[in-house]
C-alpha atoms as a PDB file:
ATOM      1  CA  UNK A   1      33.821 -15.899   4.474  1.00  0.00           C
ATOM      2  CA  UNK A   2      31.463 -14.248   1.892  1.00  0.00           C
ATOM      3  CA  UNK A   3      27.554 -13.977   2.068  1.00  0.00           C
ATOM      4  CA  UNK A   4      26.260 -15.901  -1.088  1.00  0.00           C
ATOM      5  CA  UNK A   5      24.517 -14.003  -3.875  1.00  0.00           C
ATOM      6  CA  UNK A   6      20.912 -14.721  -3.933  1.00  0.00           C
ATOM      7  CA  UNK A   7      21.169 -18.141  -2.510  1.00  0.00           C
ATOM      8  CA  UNK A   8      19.524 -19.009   0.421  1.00  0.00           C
ATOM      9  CA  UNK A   9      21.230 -17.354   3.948  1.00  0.00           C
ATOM     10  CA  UNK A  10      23.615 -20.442   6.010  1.00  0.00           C
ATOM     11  CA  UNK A  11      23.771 -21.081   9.404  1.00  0.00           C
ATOM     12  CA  UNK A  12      26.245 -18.438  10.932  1.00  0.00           C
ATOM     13  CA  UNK A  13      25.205 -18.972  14.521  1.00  0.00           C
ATOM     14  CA  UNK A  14      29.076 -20.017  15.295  1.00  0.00           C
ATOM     15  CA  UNK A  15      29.901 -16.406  14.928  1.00  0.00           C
ATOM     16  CA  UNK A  16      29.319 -13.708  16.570  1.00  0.00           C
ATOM     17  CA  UNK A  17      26.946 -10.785  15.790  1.00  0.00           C
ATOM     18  CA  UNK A  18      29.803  -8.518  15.747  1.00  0.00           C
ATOM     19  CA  UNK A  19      31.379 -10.878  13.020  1.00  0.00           C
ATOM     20  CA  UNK A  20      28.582 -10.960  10.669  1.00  0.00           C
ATOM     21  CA  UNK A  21      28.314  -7.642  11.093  1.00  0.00           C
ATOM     22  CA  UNK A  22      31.456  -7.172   9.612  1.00  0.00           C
ATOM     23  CA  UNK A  23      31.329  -9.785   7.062  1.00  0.00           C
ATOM     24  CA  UNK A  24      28.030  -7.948   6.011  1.00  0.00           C
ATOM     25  CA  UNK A  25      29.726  -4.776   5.887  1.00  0.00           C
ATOM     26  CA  UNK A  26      32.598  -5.744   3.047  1.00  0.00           C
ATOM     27  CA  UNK A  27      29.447  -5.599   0.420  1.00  0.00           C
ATOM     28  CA  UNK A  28      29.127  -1.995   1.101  1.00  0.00           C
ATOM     29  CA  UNK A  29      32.217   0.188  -0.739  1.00  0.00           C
ATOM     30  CA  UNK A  30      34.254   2.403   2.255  1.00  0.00           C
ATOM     31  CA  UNK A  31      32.540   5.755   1.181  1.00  0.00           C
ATOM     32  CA  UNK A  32      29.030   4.643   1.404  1.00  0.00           C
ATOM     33  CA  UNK A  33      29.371   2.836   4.826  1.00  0.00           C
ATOM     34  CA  UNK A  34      30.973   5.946   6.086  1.00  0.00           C
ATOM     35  CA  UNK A  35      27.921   8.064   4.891  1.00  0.00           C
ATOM     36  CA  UNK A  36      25.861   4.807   6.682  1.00  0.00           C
ATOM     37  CA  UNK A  37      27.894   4.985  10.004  1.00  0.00           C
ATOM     38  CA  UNK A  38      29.698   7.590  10.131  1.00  0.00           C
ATOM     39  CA  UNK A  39      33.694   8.369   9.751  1.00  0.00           C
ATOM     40  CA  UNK A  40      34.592   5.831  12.118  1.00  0.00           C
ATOM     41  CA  UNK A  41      32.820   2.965  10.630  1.00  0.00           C
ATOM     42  CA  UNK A  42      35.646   0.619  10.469  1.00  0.00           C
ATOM     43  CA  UNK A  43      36.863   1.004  13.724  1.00  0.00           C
ATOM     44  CA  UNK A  44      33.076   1.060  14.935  1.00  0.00           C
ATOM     45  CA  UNK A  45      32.980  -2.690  13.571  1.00  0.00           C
ATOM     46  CA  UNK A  46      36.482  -3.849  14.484  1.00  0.00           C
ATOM     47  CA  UNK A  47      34.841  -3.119  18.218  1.00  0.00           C
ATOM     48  CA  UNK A  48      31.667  -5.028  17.662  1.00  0.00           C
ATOM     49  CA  UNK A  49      34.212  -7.718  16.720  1.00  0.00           C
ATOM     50  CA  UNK A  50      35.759  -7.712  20.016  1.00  0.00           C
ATOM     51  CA  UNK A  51      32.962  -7.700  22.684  1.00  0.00           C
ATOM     52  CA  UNK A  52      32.082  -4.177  22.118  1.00  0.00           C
ATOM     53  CA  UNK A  53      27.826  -4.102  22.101  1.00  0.00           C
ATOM     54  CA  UNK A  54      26.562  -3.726  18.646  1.00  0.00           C
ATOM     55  CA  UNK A  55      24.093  -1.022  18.563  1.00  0.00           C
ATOM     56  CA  UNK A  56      20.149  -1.159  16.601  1.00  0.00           C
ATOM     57  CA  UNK A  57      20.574   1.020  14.416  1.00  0.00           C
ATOM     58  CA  UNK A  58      24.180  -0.520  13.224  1.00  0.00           C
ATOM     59  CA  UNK A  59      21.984  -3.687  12.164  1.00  0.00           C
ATOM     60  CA  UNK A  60      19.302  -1.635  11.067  1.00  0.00           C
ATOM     61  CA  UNK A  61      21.226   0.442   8.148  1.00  0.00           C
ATOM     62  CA  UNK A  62      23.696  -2.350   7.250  1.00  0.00           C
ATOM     63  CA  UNK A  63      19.953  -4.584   6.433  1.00  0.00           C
ATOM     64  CA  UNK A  64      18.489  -2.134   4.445  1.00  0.00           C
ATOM     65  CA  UNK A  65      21.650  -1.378   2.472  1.00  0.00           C
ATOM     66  CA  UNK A  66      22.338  -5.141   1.548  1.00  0.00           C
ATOM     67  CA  UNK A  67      18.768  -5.947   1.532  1.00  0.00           C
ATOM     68  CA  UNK A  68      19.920  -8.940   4.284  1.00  0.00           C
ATOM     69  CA  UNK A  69      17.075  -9.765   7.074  1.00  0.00           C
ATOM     70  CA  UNK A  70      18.009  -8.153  10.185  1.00  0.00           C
ATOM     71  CA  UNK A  71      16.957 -11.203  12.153  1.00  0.00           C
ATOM     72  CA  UNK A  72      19.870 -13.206   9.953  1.00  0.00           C
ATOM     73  CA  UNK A  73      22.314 -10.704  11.029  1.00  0.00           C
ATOM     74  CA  UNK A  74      21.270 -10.788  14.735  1.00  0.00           C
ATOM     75  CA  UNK A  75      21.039 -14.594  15.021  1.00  0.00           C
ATOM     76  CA  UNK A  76      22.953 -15.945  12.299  1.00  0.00           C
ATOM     77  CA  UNK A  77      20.068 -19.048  11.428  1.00  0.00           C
ATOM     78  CA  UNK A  78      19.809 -20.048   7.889  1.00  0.00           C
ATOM     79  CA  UNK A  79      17.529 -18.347   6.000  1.00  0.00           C
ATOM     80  CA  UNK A  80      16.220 -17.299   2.965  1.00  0.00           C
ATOM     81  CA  UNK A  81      17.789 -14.191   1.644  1.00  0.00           C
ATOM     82  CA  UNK A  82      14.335 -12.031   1.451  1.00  0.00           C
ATOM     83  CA  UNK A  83      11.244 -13.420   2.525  1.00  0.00           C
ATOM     84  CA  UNK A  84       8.152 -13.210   0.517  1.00  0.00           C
ATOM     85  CA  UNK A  85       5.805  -9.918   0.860  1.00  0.00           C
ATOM     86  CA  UNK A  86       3.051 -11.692   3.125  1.00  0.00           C
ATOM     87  CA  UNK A  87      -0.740 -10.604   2.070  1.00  0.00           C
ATOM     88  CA  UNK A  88      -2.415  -9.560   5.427  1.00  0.00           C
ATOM     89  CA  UNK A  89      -5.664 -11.136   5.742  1.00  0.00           C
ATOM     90  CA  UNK A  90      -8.160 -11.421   8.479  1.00  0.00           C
ATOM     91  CA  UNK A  91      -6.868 -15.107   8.530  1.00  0.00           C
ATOM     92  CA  UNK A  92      -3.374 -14.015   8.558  1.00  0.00           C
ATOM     93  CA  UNK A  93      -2.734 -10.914  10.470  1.00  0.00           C
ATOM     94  CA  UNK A  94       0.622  -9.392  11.403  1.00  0.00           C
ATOM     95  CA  UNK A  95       2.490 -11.551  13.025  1.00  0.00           C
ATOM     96  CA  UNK A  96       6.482  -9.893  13.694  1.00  0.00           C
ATOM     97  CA  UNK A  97       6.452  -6.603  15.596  1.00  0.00           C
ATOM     98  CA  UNK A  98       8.909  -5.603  13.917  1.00  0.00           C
ATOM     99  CA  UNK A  99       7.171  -5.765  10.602  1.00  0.00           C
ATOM    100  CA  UNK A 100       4.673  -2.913   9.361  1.00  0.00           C
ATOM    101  CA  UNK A 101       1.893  -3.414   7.593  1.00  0.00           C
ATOM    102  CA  UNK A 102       1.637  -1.176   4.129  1.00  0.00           C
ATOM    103  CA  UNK A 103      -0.246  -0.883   1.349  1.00  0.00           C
ATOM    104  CA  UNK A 104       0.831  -2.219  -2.283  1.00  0.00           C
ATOM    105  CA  UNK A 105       0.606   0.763  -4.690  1.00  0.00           C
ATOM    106  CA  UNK A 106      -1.867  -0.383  -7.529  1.00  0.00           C
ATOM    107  CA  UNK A 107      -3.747   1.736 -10.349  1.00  0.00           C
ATOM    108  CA  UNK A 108      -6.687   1.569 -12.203  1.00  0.00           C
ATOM    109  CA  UNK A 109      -7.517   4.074 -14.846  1.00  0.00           C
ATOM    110  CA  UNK A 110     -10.546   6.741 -14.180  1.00  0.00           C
ATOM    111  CA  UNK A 111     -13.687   5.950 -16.124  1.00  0.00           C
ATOM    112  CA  UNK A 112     -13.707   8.320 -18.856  1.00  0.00           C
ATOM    113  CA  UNK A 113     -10.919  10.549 -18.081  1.00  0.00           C
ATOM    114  CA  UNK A 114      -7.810   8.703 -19.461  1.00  0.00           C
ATOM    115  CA  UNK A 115      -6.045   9.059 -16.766  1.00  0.00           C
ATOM    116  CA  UNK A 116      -4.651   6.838 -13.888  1.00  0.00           C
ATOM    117  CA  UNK A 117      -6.214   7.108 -10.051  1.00  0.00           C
ATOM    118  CA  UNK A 118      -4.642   5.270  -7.261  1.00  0.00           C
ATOM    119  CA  UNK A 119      -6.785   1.940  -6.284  1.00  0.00           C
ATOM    120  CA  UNK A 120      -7.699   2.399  -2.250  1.00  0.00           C
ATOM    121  CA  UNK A 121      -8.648  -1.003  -1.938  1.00  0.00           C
ATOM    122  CA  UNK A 122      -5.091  -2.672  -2.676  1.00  0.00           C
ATOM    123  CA  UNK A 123      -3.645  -5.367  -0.371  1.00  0.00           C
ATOM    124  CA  UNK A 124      -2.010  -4.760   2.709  1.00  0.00           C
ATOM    125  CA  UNK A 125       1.490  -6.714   2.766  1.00  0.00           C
ATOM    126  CA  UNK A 126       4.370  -6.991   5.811  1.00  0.00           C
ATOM    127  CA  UNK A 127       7.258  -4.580   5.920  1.00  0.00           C
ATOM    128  CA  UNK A 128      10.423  -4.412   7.763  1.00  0.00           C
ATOM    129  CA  UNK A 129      10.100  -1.777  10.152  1.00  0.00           C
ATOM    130  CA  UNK A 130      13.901  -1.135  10.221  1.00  0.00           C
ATOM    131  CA  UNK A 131      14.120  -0.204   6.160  1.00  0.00           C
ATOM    132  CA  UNK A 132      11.430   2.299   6.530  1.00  0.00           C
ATOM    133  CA  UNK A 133      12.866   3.799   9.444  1.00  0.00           C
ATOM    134  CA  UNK A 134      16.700   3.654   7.635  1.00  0.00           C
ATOM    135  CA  UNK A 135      15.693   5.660   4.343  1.00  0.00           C
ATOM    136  CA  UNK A 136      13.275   8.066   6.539  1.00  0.00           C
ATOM    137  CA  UNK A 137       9.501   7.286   5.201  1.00  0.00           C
ATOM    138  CA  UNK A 138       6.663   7.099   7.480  1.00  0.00           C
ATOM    139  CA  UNK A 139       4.858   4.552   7.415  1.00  0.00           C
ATOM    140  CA  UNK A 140       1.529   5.983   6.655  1.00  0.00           C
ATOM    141  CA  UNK A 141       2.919   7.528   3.549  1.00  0.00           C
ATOM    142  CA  UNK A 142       4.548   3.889   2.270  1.00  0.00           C
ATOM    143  CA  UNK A 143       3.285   1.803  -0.432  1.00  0.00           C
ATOM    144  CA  UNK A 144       4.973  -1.240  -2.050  1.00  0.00           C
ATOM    145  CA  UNK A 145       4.987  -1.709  -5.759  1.00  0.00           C
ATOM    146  CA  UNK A 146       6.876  -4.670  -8.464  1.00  0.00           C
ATOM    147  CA  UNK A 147       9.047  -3.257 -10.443  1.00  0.00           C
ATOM    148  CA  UNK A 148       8.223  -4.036 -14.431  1.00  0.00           C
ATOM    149  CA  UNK A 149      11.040  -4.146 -17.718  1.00  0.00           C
ATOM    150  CA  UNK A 150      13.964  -3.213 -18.182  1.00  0.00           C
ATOM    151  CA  UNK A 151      14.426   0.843 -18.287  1.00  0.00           C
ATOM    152  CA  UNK A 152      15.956   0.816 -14.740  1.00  0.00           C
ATOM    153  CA  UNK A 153      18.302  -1.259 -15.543  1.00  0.00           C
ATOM    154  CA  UNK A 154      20.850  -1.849 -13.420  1.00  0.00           C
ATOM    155  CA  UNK A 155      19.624   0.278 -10.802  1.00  0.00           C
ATOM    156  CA  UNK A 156      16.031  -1.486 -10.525  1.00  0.00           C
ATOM    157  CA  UNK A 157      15.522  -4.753 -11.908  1.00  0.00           C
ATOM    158  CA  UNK A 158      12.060  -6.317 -13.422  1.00  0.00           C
ATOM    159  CA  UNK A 159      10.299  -8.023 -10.305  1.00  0.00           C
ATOM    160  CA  UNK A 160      12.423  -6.001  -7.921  1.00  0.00           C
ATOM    161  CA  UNK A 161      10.197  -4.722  -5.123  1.00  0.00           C
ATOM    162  CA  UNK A 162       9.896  -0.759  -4.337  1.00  0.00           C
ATOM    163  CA  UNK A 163       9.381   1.258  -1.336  1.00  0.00           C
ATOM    164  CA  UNK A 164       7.376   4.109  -2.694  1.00  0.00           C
ATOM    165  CA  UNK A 165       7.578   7.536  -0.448  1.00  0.00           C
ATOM    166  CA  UNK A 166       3.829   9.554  -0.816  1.00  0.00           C
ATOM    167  CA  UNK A 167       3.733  12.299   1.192  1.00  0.00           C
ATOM    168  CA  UNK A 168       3.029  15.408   0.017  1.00  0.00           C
ATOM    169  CA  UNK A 169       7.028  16.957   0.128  1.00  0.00           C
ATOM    170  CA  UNK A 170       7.865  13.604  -1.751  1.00  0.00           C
ATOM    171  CA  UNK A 171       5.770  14.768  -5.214  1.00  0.00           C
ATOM    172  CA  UNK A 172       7.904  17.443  -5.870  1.00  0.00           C
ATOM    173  CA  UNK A 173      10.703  17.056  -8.534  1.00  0.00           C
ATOM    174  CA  UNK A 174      14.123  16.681  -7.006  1.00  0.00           C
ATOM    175  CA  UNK A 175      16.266  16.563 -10.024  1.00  0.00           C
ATOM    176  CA  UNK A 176      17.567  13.466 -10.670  1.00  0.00           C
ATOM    177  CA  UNK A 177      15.547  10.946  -8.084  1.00  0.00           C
ATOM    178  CA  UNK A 178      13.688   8.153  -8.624  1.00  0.00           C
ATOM    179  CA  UNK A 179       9.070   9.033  -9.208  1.00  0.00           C
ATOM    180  CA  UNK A 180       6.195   6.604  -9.795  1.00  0.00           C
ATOM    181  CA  UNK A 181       3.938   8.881 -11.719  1.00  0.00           C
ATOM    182  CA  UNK A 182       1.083   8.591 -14.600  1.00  0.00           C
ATOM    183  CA  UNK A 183       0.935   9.558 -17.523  1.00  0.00           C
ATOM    184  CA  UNK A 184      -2.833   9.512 -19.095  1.00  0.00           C
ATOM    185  CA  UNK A 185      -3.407   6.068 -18.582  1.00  0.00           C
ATOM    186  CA  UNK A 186       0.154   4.275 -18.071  1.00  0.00           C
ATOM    187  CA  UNK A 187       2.427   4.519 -15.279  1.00  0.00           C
ATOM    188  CA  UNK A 188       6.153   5.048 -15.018  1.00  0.00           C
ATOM    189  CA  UNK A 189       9.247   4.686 -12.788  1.00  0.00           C
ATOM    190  CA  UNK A 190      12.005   6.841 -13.902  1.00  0.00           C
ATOM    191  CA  UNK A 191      14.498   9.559 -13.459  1.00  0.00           C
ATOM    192  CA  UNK A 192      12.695  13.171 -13.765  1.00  0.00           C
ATOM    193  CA  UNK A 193      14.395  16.220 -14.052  1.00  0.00           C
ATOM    194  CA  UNK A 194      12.551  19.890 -14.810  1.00  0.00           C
ATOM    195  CA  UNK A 195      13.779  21.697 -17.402  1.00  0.00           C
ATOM    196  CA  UNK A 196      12.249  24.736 -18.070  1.00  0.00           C
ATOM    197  CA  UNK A 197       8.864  24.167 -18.541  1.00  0.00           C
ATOM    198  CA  UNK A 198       9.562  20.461 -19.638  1.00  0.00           C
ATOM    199  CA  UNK A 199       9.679  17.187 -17.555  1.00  0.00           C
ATOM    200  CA  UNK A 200      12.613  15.106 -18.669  1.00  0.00           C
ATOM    201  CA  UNK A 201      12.169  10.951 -18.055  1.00  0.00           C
ATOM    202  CA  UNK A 202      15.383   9.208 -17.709  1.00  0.00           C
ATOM    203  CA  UNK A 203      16.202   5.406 -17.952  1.00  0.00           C
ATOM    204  CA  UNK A 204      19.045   4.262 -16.585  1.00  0.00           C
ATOM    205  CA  UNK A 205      19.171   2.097 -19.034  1.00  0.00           C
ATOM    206  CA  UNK A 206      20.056   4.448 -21.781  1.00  0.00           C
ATOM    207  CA  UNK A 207      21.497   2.341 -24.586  1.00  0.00           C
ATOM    208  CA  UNK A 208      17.519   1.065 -24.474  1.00  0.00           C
ATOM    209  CA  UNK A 209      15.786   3.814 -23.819  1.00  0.00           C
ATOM    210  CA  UNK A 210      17.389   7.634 -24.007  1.00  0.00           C
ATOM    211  CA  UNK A 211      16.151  10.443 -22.202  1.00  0.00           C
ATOM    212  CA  UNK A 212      12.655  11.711 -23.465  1.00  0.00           C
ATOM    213  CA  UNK A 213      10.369  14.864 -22.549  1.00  0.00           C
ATOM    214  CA  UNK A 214       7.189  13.934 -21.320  1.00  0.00           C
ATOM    215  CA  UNK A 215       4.370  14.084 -23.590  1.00  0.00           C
ATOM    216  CA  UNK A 216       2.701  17.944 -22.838  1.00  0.00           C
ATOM    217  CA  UNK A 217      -0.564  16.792 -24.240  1.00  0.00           C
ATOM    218  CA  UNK A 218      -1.031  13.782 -21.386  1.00  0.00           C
ATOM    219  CA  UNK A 219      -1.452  14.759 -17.635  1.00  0.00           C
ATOM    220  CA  UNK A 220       1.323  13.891 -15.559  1.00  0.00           C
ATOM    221  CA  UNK A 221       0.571  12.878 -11.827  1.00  0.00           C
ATOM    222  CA  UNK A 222       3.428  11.761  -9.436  1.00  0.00           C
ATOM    223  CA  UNK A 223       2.321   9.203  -7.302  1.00  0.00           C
ATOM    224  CA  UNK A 224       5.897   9.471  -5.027  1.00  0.00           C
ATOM    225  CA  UNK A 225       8.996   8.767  -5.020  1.00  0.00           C
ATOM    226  CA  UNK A 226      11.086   5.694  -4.760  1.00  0.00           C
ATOM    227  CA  UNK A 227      13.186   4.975  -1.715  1.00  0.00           C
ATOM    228  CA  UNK A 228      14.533   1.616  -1.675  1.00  0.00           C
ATOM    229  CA  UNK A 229      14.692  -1.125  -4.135  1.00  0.00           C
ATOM    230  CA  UNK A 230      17.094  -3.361  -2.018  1.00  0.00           C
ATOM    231  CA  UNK A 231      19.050  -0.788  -1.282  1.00  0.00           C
ATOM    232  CA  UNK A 232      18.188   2.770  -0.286  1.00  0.00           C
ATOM    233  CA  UNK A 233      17.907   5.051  -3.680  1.00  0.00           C
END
């Protein structure tokens, strides 16, 4: 059995949890479901398969990774594949306990300065508690942001939604990752990499869009980094 792309989740509730678990586990390649679960992975899930109880954080990791709804994995009822980001409202307040509530990352520019400030007064939306606690950001220091274009391609798609680390340790270049950051008035997701005293973007889509230094006349300010756009990054 395979798990459809991007259709809607079927009704699996004649298997076990142990099964889906392991039918959710062929979409991840041997190497990274090792570095998910350790050495043992495979045996881990050929016990799960038998009886053996399937642990939380099993579910948890194998979720974020596929960017599958833990509940589907745990109960098996059809579903759709990624529910909607819910708006919390006074009239709609959190309603799963296993859902956080965080803040959508959203701009406006600063009057006058040309520059880009974070807006305090974005919406609230539901989380998965599970994918914040699988690629290690707290959830005080996670916003949620759309992804826009094409320069991430294939690693981040246009619409795709991003978990967006804050804290202060998360503003610091580590070469190669993943930043939301301004530049004057417009803001980026891309690849940054120090060299020297330059700041390197990189698209991974670099047929479109090569590698450029960042202009030294505009301010740069990293907003964070990104952690997860469907998968952990």
């Amino acid at each position: 059995m395979e798990v459809p792309d991007h259709a809607a989740l079927p009704d699996w509730t004649h298997l076990t949890v142990g099964d889906r678990l392991a039918i959710v586990s062929t979409l991840i390649p041997a190497e990274q479901l090792e570095n998910l679960m350790g050495s043992g992975a495979r045996y881990a899930i050929s016990r799960y398969r038998t009886g053996a109880k399937v642990p939380v954080d099993a579910v948890a990791a194998l979720a974020a990774e596929t960017m599958l709804p833990v509940d589907w994995i745990v109960s098996g009822r059809a579903q759709a594949r990624q529910p909607p980001l819910v708006r919390i409202t006074p009239d709609n307040p959190q309603a799963d306990p296993d859902d956080v509530p965080i803040q959508k990352l959203a701009f406006k520019a600063a009057a006058g300065r040309g520059a880009l400030i974070l807006d305090e007064l974005a919406d609230h939306v539901r989380f998965p508690r599970a994918i914040l606690a699988h690629v290690g950001v707290a959830p005080q220091h996670a916003r949620l942001m759309e992804a826009s274009g094409e320069s991430m391609k294939e690693t981040i798609h246009d619409g795709d939604t991003l978990l967006v680390d804050v804290s202060p340790a998360a503003v610091e270049i580590v070469e190669g990752k993943i930043y939301v950051f301004g530049l004057g008035n417009e803001a980026y997701v891309k690849r940054l990499r120090r060299t020297g005293d330059a700041v390197i973007m990189i698209s991974d889509n670099r047929e479109l869009f090569p590698p450029e230094e960042a202009p030294r006349h505009l301010p740069m300010r990293i907003f964070g980094r990104v952690k997860w756009a469907g998968r952990s990054l």
